[in-house]
Every structure is written in structure tokens, then in C-alpha cells.
Protein backbone atom coordinates (compact mmCIF):
# COMPACT_ATOMS: atom_id res chain seq x y z
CA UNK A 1 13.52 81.82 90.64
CA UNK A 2 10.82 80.27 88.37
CA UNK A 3 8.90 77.40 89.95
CA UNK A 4 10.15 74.25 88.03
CA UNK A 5 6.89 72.49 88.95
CA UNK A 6 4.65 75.54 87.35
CA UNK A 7 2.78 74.66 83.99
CA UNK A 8 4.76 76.22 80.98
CA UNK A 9 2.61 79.56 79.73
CA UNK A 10 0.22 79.08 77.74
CA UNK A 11 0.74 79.55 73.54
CA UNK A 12 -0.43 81.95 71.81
CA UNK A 13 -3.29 82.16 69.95
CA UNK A 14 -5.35 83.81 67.49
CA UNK A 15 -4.21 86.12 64.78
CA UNK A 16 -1.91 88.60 65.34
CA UNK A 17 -3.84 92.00 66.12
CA UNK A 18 -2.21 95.19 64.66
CA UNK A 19 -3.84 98.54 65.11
CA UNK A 20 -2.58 101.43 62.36
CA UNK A 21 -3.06 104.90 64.16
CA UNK A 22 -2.96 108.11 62.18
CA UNK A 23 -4.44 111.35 62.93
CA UNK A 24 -5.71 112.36 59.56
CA UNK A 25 -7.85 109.84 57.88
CA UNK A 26 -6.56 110.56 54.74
CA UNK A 27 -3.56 108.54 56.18
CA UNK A 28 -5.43 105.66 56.22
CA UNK A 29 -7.39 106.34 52.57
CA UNK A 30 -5.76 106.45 50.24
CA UNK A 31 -2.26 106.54 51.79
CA UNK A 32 -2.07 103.29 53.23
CA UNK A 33 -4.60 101.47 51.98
CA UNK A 34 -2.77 98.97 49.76
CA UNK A 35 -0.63 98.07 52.32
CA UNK A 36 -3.43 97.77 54.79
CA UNK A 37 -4.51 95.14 52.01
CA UNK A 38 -1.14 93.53 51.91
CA UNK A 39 -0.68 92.85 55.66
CA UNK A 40 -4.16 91.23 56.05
CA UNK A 41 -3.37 89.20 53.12
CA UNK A 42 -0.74 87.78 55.22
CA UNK A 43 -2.67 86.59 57.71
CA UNK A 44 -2.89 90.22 60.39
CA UNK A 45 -5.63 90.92 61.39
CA UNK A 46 -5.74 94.96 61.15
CA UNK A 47 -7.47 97.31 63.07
CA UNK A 48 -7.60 101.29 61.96
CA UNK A 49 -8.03 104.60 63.93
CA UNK A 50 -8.35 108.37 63.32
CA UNK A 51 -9.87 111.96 63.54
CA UNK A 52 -13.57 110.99 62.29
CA UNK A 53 -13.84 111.13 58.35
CA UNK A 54 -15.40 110.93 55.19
CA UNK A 55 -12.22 108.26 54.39
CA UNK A 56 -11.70 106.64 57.00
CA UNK A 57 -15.61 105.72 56.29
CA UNK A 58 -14.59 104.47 53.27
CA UNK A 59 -11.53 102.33 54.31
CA UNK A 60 -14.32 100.65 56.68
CA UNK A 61 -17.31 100.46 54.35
CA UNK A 62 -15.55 99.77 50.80
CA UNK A 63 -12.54 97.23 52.13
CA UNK A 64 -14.15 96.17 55.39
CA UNK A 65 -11.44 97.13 57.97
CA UNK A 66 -12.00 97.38 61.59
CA UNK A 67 -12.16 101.38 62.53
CA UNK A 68 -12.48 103.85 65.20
CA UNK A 69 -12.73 107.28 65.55
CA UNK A 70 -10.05 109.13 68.29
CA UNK A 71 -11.46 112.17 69.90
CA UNK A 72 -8.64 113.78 68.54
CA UNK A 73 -7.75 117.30 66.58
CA UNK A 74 -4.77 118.07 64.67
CA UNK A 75 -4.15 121.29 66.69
CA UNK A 76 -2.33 121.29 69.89
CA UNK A 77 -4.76 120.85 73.39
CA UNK A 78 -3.26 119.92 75.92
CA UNK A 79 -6.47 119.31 77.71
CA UNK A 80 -8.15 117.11 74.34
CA UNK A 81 -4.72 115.34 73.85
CA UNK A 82 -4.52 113.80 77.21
CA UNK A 83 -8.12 112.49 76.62
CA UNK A 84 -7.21 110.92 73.35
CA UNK A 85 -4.00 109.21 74.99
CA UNK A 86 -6.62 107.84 77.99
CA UNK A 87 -9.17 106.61 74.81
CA UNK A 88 -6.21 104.57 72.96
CA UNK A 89 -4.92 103.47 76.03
CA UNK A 90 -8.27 101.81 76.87
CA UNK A 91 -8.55 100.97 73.04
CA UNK A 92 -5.22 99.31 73.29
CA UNK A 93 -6.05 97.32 76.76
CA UNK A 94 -9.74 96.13 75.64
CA UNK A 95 -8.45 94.88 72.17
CA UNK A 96 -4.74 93.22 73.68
CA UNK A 97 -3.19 94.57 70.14
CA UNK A 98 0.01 92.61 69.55
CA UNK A 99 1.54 95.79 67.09
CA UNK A 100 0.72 99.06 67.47
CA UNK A 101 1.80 101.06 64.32
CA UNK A 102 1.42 104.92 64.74
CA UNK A 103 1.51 107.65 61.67
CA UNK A 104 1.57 110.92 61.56
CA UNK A 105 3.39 113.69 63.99
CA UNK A 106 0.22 113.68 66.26
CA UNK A 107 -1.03 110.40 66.21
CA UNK A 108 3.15 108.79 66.84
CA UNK A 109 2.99 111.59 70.32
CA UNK A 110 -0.10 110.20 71.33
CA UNK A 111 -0.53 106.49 69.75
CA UNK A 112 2.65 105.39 70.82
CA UNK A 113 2.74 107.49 74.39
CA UNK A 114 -1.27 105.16 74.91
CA UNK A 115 0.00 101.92 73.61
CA UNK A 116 2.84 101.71 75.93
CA UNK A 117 0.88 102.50 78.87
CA UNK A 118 -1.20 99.60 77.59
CA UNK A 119 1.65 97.50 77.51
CA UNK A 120 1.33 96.60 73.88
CA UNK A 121 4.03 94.37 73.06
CA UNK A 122 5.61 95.98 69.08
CA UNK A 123 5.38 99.63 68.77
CA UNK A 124 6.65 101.40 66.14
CA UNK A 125 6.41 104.49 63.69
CA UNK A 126 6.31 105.27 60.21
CA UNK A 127 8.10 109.04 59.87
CA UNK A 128 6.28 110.12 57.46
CA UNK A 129 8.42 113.38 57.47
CA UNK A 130 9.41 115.67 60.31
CA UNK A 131 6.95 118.81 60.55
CA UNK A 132 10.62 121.10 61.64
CA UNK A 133 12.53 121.86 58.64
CA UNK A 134 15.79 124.27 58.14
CA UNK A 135 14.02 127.39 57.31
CA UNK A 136 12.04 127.07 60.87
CA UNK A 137 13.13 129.33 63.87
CA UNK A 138 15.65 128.05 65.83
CA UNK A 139 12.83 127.81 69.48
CA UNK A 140 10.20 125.89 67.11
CA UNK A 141 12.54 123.91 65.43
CA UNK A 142 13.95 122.80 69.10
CA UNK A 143 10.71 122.23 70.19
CA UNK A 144 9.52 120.34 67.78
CA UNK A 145 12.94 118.09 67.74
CA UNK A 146 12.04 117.46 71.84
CA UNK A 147 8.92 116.54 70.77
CA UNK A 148 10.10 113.98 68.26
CA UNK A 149 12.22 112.38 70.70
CA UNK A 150 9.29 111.88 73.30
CA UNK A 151 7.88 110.17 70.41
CA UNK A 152 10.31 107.97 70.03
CA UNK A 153 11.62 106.93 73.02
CA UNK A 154 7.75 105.21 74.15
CA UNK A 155 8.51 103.04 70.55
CA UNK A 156 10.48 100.09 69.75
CA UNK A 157 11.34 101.26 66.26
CA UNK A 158 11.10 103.96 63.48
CA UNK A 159 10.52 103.43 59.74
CA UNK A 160 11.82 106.38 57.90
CA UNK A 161 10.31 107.43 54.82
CA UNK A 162 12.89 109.83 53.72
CA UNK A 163 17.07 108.96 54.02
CA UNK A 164 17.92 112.52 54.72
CA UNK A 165 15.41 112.06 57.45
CA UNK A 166 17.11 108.97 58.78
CA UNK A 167 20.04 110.86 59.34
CA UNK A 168 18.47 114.25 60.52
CA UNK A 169 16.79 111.75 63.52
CA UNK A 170 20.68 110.44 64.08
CA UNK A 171 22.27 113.65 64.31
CA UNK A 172 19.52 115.30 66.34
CA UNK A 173 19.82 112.70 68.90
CA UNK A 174 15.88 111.77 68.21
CA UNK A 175 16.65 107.78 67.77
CA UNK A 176 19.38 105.98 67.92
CA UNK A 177 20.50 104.64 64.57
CA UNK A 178 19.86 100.76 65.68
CA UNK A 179 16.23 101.89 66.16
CA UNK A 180 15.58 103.30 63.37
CA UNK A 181 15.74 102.12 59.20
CA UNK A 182 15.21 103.15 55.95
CA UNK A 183 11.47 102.12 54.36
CA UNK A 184 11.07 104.69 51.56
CA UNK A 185 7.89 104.89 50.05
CA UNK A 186 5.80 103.71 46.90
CA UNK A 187 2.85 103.95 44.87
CA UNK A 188 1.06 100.98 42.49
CA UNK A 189 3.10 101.36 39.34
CA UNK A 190 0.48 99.45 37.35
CA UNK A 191 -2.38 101.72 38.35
CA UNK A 192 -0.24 104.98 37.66
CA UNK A 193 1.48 104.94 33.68
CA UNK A 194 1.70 106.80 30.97
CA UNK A 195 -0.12 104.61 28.42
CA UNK A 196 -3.04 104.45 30.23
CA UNK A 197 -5.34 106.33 28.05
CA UNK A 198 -5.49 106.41 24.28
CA UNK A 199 -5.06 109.75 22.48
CA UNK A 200 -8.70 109.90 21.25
CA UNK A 201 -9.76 108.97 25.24
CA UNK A 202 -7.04 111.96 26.60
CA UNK A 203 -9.08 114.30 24.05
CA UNK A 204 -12.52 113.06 25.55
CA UNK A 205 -11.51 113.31 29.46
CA UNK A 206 -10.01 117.12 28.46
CA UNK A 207 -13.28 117.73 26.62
CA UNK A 208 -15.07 116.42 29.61
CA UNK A 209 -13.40 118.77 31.78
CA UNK A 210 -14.14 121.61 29.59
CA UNK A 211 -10.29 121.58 29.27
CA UNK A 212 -9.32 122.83 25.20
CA UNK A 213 -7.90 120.14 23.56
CA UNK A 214 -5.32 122.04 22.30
CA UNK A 215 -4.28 123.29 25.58
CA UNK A 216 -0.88 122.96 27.29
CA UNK A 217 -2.20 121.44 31.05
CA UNK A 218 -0.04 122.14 34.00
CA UNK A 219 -1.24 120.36 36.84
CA UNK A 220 -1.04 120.16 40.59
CA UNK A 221 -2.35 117.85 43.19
CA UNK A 222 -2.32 118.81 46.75
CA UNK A 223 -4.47 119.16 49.39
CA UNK A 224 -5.79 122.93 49.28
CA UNK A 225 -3.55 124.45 51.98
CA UNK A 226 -0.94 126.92 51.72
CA UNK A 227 2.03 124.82 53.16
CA UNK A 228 1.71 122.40 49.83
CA UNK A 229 2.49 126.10 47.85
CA UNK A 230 -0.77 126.91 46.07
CA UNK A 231 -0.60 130.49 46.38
CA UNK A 232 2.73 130.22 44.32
CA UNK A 233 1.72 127.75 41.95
CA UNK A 234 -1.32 130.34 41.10
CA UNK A 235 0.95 132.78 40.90
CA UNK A 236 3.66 131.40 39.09
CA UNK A 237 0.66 130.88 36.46
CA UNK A 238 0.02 134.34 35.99
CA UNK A 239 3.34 135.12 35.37
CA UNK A 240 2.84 132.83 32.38
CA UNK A 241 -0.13 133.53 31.02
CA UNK A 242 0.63 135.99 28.36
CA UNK A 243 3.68 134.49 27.43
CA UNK A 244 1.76 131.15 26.54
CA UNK A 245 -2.07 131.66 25.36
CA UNK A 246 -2.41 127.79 25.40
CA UNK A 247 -1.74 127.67 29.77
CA UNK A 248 -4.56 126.19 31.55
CA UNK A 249 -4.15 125.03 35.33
CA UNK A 250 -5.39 121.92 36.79
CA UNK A 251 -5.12 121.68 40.38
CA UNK A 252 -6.65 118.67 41.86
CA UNK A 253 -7.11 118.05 45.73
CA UNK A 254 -9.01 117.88 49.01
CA UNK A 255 -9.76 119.79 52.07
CA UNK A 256 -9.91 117.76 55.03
CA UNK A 257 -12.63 118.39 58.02
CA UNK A 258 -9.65 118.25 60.19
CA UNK A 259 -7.69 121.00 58.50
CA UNK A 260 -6.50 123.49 60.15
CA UNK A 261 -8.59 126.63 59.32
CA UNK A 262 -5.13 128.90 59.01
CA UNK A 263 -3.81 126.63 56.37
CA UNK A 264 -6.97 126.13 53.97
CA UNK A 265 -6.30 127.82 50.70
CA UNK A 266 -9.39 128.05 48.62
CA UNK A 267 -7.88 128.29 44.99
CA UNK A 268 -11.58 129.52 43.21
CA UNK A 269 -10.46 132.63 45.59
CA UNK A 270 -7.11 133.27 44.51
CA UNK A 271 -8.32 135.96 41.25
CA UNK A 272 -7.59 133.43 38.34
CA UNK A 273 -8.99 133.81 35.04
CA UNK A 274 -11.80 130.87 35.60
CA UNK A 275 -11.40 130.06 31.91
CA UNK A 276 -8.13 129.20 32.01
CA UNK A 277 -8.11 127.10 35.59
CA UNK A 278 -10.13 123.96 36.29
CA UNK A 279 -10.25 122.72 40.25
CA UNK A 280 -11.32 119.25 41.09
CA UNK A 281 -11.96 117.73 44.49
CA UNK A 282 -12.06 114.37 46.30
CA UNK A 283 -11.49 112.80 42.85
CA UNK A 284 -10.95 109.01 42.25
CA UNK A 285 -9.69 108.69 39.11
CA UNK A 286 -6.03 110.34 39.72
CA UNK A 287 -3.99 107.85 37.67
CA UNK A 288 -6.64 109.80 34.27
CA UNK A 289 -5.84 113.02 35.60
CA UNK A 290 -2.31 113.10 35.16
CA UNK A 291 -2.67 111.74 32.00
CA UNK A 292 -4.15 114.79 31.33
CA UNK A 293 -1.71 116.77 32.37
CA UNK A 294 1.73 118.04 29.67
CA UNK A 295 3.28 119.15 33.37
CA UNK A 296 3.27 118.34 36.96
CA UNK A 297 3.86 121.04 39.78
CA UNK A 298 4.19 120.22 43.70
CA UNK A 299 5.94 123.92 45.17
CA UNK A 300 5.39 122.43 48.74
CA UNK A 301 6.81 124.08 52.06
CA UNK A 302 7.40 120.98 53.45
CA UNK A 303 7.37 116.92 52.49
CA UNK A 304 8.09 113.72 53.70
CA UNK A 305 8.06 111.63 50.62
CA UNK A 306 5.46 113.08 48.62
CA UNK A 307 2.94 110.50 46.87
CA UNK A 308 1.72 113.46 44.14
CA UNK A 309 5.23 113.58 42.76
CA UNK A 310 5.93 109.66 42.95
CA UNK A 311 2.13 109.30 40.92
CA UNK A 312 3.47 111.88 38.60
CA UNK A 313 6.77 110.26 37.40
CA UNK A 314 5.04 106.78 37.40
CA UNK A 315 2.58 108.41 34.70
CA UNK A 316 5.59 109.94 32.74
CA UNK A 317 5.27 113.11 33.47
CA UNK A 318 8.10 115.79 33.55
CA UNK A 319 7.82 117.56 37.32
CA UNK A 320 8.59 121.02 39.03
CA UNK A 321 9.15 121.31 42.55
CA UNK A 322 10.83 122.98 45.55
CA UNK A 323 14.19 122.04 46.71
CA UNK A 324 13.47 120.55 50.04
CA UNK A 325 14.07 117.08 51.21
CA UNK A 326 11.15 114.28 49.87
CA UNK A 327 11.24 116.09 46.44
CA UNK A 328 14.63 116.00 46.47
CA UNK A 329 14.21 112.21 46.55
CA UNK A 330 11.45 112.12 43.22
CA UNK A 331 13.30 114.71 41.31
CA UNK A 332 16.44 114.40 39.21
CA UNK A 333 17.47 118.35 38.23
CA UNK A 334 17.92 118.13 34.17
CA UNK A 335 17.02 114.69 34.01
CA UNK A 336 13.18 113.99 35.26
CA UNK A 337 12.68 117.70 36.03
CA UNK A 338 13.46 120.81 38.24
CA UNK A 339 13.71 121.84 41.74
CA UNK A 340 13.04 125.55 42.56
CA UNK A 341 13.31 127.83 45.61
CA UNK A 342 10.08 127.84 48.39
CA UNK A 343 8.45 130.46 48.14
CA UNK A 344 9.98 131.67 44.88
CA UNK A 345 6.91 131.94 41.85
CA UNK A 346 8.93 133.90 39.56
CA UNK A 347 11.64 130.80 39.86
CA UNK A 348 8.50 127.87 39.86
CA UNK A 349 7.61 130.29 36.90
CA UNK A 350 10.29 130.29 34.84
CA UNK A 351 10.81 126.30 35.75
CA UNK A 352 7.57 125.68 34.38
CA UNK A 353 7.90 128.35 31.40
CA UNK A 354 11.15 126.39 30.11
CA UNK A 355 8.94 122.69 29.54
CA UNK A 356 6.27 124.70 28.21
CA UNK A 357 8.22 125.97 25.25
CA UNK A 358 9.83 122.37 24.61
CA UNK A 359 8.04 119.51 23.84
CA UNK A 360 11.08 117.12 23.20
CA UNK A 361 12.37 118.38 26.84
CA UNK A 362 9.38 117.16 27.96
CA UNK A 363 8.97 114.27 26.19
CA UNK A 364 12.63 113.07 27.37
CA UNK A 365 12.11 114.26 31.23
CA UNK A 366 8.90 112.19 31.05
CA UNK A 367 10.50 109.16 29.71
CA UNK A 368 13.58 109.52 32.71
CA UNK A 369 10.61 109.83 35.38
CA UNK A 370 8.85 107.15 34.70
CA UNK A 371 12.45 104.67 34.42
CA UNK A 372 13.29 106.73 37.71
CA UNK A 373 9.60 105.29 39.31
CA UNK A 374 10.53 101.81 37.92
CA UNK A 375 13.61 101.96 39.66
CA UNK A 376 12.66 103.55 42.87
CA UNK A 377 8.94 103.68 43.52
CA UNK A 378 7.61 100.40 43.41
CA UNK A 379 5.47 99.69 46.45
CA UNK A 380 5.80 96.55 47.17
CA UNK A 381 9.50 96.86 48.08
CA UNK A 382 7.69 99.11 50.76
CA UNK A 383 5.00 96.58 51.84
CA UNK A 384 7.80 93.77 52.54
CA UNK A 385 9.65 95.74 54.73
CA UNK A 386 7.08 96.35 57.08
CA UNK A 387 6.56 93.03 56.96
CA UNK A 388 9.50 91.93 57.42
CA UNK A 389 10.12 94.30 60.38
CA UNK A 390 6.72 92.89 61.99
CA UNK A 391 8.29 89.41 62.14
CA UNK A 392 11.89 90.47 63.41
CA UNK A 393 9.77 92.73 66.66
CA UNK A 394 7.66 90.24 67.02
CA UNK A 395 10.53 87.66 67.63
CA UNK A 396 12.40 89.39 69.72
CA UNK A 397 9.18 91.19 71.67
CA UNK A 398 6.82 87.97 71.72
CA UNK A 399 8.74 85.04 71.57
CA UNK A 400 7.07 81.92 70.26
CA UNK A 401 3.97 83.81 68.82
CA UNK A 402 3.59 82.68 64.88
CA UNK A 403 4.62 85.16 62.57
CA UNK A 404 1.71 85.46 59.82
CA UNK A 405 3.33 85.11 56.13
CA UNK A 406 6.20 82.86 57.71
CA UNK A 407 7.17 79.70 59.97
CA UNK A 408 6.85 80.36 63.92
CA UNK A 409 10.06 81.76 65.17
């Protein structure tokens, strides 16, 4: 029984602390930067951590945000892992985080495992996309599900990028389905459209990239690893290349210091004719690029909600892909674009081969994507349901503690 005579606890104060956890910085930069933005414009006060990297560096040094680095990899050690969980745990204690919101398969198994030894009071995930798929073994894929619902169960809640997700997590047992919701995903439909360059400036960018101006561009951007299908897209180019003298790839990307070294593709590798392929890394200007671009390819093995192919409808571009959930969710078939077998370059091929040979097919599928990205892809839709899921944890977790952006609860 609570001593009537005892002082009431004291209120809280202070802003309310969040700390985003990823594994891979490039969660952090570019991924979630704007929203980042958007929750510290509400009043958070935000806190970042990942594997050491060159952006992560620049989430901290260009937009000022709080950062640590994890000893962390993104390969499985026991040994390494168990270290990293002890590091966030004292992270966790030293800062008293109200929220901690983990991304990433490796950094939800260990951010959320630390942060509820801490005792933080809001933990959630944003699945981002499970790493088990349908065309997995049937041990891995098992394993991998356990491992999901370890994940889980140390959270209070799970934002699900993709819906087929939301239900593969309910069927598989890995959440229940009051603990988990749909957020989707978005990009900055301002910053990616198809009228952002003039004809005469699409001529100089092409010319700049010692790209013929007559040239039919299909582009690609991916991180260079094999999972996100470059060996098929280069291959699905060959197959083309006498067919249409006016092919030139454009495969834009990054390889992160965390990669895995089994994964990296290196596409300058790959026996291309150099004349007709152009490869661009850590680029900033993405929102020109596709511009460029007459057609955008993303033959991934496996996707969450892929950014590349949201970026690509927003800037009106007609889009190949595979047929595995996250592109199922950018791509229309017939109406913004195609979906092709994984692994399949003679079917990427002859996806690609029937845009290339009609510009009014093009011109239409564009025209759908971008309505579709209107429709579906605007990010700020995204942004206010985190939000809004902040305030209804932190009600029901931390009674009495203001909710930044709204009246105390």
C-alpha cells in the first residue's frame, strides 16, 4: 500500500530523449534523415547511433545531431554482439532515453534486447523488411523467423514498412497484431519530380557525364552488392546491346565500410563495354540523376520498401523490377511498369527491351508513376505516424510526461 503521507513523484522534466539505433549508417543518412528533422522540430530531442561511418559523420557534422558509434558489425559474433548489447545498455542507462527506436535486423536484436535491460520506458521498431523471404531454405528461414520474434518480444511495438510484412509477422507468430501497425514509407516528393531540369540542362548533366545525348539511359541505383541484382541488371544489358545501339547503363550507388565482403559487387569488374556504362558513387544529387535516366531498374533479391523505386516514380520514371514484396508495393504491372522473375536477366531483359522500343509506353508509365507517388509516397504521412505513435507509448508507458508537438496527456 502506497504511503498516503509520501510526497507525490516528482514531474517530469526536460525534453523528451529519443535515441534512433541502426546498424548501418546509411540508415541514419540519407534514410532517415528528414524525419530525424521532423521529430526534433517537434520539440525531441534526438540522439543517433551506428557502425562508425562516413554518414553517420555527416548526419552529426552537416545537421548537428547527437551520435555515437556501436562497436558493432553487420556479421553475426556472438562474442562482438554481446559487447555491443553491454555498450547500449550503458548508453541507454547514462543518457535515461525516454524512446528507444531501433532499425535494422541487427541493430532491433541488439538495440531493443540493451534498452530493455536499461529499463527504457518506449521501445519500438521500424521493420524495415524481414531479411527471410520465400525462396530461403526452410532451417534459415526458421531461424531467422525465431530471431525476429526475440526481437520483438524485448519491444513495445513494431512499425511495419511493408503490409505484406504486417501480415507475414501475424501469421508467423512474430508479433501479435495489437503490437504491431502499418507505417509505409516515403520520400520528399518536392525534391524528387520530373520537371526538375530543363531539356537544354538534361543535355548538359548527360554531356557532363560523358553520357551521348542521344542515348537511351537505363539506370539503376543500389548499393553495389549482389543481393540488390547487379550481376543481372549487367547482364540483362548485354542481352540488349545489339538490339539497341543507343543503350547506355547508369548505375549509381555506394559501398558501405560495413559491407559484407561476400556481397560487394564491383560493377567496373563485371566485362561491360566501358563506353556504353557510366558508374557513380556516393552521389548527392540523385533527384538530377534520374532525370537523366529514359528507364529505371531495381532486380533486387530482397526489399523492404525500397526508396530507389519510390525516388524513381516520384521523378516520372517508368520502372522494372523483381516480383518480390516492397516492389510489389511501388510497381503497378502495365500501368507504372513491370515486375520480373529474381534472378531471371533474359526476363529483366526483355522487360527493359519492351520500354526501350516505345517511347509513348514510356511516356504514359511515367506519367501513372509519378500520380501513383502522389498518391502513395508522400513522406510526411510517414513522419506523423511515428509521431503520433510516440505520443500514444508515451501515454500509456510514462504517464503525465508532456508529449512534444501536443498538450500533456
Amino acid at each position: 500500500m502506497p504511503d498516503p503521507g509520501a510526497a507525490p513523484p516528482a514531474p517530469y522534466s526536460g525534453p523528451v530523449k529519443v535515441l534512433h539505433l541502426a546498424a548501418a549508417d546509411s540508415m541514419l543518412f540519407p534514410i532517415l534523415r528528414d524525419q530525424l528533422v521532423y521529430l526534433r522540430g517537434l520539440g525531441y530531442q534526438i540522439h543517433t547511433a551506428s557502425i562508425d561511418g562516413p554518414l553517420a559523420h555527416r548526419l552529426r557534422d552537416e545537421d548537428r545531431f547527437s551520435w555515437t558509434a556501436l562497436p558493432l558489425t553487420r556479421t553475426i559474433d556472438m562474442r562482438q554482439d554481446w559487447r555491443a548489447v553491454k555498450f547500449i545498455e550503458e548508453l541507454c542507462a547514462k543518457e535515461r532515453f525516454d524512446i528507444v527506436h531501433t532499425h535494422t535486423p541487427k541493430g532491433n536484436v541488439v538495440g531493443q534486447l540493451a534498452a530493455r535491460r536499461a529499463r527504457v520506458p518506449v521501445v519500438l521498431q521500424t521493420l524495415h523488411g524481414f531479411y527471410f523471404h520465400e525462396r530461403m531454405g526452410w532451417l534459415k528461414r526458421r531461424i531467422w523467423i525465431a530471431v525476429e520474434r526475440f526481437s520483438a518480444s524485448n519491444g513495445d511495438f513494431v512499425l511495419c514498412q511493408n503490409p505484406e510484412d504486417v501480415e507475414t509477422a501475424v501469421r508467423e507468430r512474430i508479433v501479435p497484431r495489437e503490437k504491431i501497425a502499418l507505417l509505409g514509407n516515403g520520400i520528399d516528393l518536392d525534391r524528387f519530380r520530373p520537371a526538375l531540369l530543363s531539356a537544354d540542362a538534361r543535355a548538359e548533366l548527360r554531356k557532363e557525364l560523358k553520357i551521348p545525348a542521344e542515348a537511351l539511359v537505363v539506370g539503376m541505383s543500389a548499393r553495389f552488392v549482389k543481393e540488390k541484382g547487379l550481376p543481372e541488371f549487367l547482364a540483362a544489358g548485354k542481352r540488349l546491346l545489339a538490339k539497341h545501339e543507343r543503350l547506355h547503363l547508369l548505375l549509381v550507388g555506394l559501398k558501405l565500410d560495413s559491407e559484407r565482403a561476400t556481397e560487394v559487387c564491383n560493377p567496373l569488374a563485371q566485362d561491360f563495354p566501358p563506353e556504353r556504362l557510366t558508374v557513380l558513387a556516393d552521389r548527392n544529387d540523385m533527384p538530377r540523376l534520374y532525370v537523366c535516366m529514359d528507364v529505371h531498374v531495381l532486380p533486387s533479391h530482397r526489399e523492404g520498401f525500397p526508396r530507389a523505386l519510390m525516388e524513381g516514380a516520384a521523378s516520372g520514371l517508368p520502372q522494372v523490377a523483381t516480383d518480390i514484396r516492397g516492389c510489389r508495393q511501388c510497381i503497378e504491372p502495365g500501368a507504372t511498369g513491370s515486375l520480373v522473375p529474381v534472378n531471371d536477366a533474359e526476363k529483366l531483359a526483355e522487360a527493359i527491351g519492351a520500354l526501350l522500343e516505345d517511347p509513348n509506353l514510356r511516356k504514359r508509365l511515367g506519367a501513372a508513376a509519378r500520380a501513383k507517388a502522389e498518391r502513395e509516397f508522400d513522406q510526411r504521412k510517414v513522419f506523423t505516424l511515428v509521431a503520433e505513435t510516440y505520443a500514444r507509448l508515451l501515454r500509456a508507458k510514462m504517464p503525465g510526461r508532456p508529449v512534444p508537438g501536443g498538450a500533456s496527456p
